[in-house]
Structure formats: C-alpha cells, structure tokens
Protein backbone atom coordinates (compact mmCIF):
# COMPACT_ATOMS: atom_id res chain seq x y z
CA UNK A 1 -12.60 44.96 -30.01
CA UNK A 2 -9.41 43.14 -31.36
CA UNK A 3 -7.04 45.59 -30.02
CA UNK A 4 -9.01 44.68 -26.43
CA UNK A 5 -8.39 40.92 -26.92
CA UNK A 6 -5.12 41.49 -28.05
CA UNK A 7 -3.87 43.47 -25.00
CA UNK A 8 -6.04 40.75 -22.84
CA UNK A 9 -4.23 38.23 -24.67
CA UNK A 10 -0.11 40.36 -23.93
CA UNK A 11 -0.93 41.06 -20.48
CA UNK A 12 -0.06 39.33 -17.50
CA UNK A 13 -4.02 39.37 -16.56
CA UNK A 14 -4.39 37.72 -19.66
CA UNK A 15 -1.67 34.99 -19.13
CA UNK A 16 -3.11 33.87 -16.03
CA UNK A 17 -6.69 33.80 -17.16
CA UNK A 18 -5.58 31.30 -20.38
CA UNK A 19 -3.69 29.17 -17.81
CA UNK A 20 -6.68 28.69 -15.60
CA UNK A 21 -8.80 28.22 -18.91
CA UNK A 22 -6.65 25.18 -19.83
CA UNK A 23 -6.40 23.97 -16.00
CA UNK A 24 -10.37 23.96 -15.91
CA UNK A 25 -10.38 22.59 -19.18
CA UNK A 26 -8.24 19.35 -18.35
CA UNK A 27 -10.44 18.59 -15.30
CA UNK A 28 -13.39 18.60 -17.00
CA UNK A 29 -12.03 15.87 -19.24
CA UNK A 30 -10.68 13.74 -16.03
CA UNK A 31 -13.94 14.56 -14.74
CA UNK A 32 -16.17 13.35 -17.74
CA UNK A 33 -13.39 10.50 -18.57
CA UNK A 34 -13.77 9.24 -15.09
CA UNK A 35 -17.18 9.39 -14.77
CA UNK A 36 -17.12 7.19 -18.13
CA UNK A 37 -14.80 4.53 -16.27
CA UNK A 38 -17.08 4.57 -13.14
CA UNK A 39 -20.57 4.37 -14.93
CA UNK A 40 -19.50 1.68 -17.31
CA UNK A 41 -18.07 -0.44 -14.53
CA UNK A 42 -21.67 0.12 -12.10
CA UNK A 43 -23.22 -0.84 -15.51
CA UNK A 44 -21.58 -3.87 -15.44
CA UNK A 45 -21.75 -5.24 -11.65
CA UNK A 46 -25.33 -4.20 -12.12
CA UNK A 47 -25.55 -5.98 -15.53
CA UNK A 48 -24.21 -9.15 -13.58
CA UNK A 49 -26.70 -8.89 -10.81
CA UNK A 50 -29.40 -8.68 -12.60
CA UNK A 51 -28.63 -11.81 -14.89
CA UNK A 52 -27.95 -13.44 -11.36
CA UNK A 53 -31.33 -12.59 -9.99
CA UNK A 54 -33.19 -13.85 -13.39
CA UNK A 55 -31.47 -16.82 -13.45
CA UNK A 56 -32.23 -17.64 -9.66
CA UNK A 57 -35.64 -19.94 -8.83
C-alpha cells in the first residue's frame, strides 16, 4: 500500500492529480468565503427591511 502511494505520489499521474486537489480545494474556500460575504450582506438588507416594515403604521 505505501509503495502504491508513493509511486502515485513520484509520478507524473500523481503530480497532476495533487495539483487539481489543491485547485478544487481553493475554490471551495472562494466558494464558501463568498457565499459568507453574500448571505451576511442579504441578512442585512433583509434585517433593514424588516425593521422598516415594523416601524411603519
């Protein structure tokens, strides 16, 4: 098992599979970090709205 990994790891096969690894890795965290921007700004303008609406007649 470790000398599989460790030829996975030398060969070229290998090299290209880390590198997308780490590529899909990084857009999963622009992914979740901007989907923490985005909801917490909707949260807000919906936050606002709502205190707008309560506060109306």
């Amino acid at each position: 098992m470790r000398r599989t990994l460790l030829s996975f790891a030398r060969s070229k096969d290998g090299a290209t599979a880390i590198e997308y690894a780490v590529i899909a890795a990084i857009l999963a965290i622009a992914v979740v970090a901007g989907a923490t921007l985005f909801g917490s700004t909707v949260n807000s303008q919906l936050k606002t709205v709502a205190d707008k609406v309560a506060a109306s007649p």
